[in-house]
Protein backbone atom coordinates (compact mmCIF):
# COMPACT_ATOMS: atom_id res chain seq x y z
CA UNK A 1 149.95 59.27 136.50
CA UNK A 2 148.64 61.68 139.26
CA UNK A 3 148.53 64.30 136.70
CA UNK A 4 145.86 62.16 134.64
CA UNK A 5 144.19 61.38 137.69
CA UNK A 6 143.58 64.66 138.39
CA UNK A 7 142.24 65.52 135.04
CA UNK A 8 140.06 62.09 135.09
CA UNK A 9 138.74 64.01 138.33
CA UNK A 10 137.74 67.42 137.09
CA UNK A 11 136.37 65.85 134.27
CA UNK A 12 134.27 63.71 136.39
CA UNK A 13 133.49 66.83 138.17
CA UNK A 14 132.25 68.72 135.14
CA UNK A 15 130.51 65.93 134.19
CA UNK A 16 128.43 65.41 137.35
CA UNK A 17 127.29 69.49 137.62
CA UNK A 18 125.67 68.75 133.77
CA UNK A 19 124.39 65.60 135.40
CA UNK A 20 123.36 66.99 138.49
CA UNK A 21 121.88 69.50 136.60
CA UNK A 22 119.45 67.90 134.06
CA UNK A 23 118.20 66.35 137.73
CA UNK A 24 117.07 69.21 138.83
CA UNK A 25 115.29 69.75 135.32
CA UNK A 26 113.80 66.53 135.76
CA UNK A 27 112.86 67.21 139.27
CA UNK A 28 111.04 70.36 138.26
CA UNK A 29 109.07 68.38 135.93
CA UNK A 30 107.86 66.37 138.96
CA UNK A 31 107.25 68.77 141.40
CA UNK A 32 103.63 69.31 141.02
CA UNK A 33 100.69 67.59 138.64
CA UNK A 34 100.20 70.21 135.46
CA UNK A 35 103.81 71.83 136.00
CA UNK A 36 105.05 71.74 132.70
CA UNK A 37 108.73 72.96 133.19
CA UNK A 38 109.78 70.64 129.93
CA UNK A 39 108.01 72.33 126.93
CA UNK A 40 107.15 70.00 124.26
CA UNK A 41 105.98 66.26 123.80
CA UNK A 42 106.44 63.26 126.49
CA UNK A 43 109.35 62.17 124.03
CA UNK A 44 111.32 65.18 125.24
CA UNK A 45 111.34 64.12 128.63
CA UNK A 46 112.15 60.40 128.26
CA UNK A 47 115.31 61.63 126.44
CA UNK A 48 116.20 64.02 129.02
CA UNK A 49 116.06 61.11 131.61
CA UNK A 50 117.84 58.95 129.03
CA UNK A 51 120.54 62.01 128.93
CA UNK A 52 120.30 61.95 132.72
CA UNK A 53 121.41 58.55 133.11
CA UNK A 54 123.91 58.31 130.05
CA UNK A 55 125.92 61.64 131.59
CA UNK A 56 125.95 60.08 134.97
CA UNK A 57 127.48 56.74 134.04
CA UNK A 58 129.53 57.00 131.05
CA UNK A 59 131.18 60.51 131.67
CA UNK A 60 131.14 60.25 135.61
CA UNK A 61 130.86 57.08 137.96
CA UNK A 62 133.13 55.33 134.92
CA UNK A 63 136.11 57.62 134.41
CA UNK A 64 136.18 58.39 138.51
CA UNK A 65 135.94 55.02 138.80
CA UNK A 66 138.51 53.79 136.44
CA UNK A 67 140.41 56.55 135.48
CA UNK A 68 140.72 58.65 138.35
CA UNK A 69 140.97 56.38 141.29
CA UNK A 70 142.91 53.75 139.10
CA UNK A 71 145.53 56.51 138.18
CA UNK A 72 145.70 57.83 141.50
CA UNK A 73 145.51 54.65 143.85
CA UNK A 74 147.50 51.79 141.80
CA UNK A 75 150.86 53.00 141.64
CA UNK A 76 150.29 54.04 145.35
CA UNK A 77 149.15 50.52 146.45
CA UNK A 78 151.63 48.42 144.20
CA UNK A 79 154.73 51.19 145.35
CA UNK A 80 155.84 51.99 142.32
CA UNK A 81 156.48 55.60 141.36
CA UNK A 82 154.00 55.60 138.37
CA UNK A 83 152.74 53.12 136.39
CA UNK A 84 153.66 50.95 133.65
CA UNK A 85 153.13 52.47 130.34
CA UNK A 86 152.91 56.40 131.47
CA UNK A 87 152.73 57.63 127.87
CA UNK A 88 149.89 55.23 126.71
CA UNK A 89 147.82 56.28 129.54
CA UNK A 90 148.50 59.78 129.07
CA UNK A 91 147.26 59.10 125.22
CA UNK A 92 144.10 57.38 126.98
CA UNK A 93 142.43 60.70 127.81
């Protein structure tokens, strides 16, 4: 189970550097009135902030969350050497 952790964790990782990234996009946009970092219409923006926010919870704060930390902290908590079903939560990721 600490193996899928793991991968639940670089994952998560991976996940939050795109995230973190389109931020920084997004903060570029922002940094100054007329700065027009984001070529195109106001339509293009909105769905990089939509991107943003769907990255951030879905492929990051949801797998850490559940995945990683559940992987990695249950069996440790309950005592048990790995968890109940091993192969259907290696089929989970």
């Amino acid at each position: 189970a600490k193996d899928i952790a793991i991968i639940y964790f670089v994952f998560g990782l991976f996940s939050a550097l795109l995230g973190t990234g389109i931020s920084v996009l997004i903060r570029l946009e922002l940094s100054a009135p007329g700065v027009r970092v984001v070529h195109g219409d106001n339509q293009l923006y909105n769905t990089i902030v939509t991107a943003h926010a769907f990255i951030i919870i879905f492929f990051f704060v949801i797998p850490v969350a559940v995945g990683g930390f559940g992987n990695y902290l249950c069996p440790v908590i309950v005592g048990a050497p790995d968890i109940a079903f091993p192969r259907l939560n290696n089929i989970s990721f």
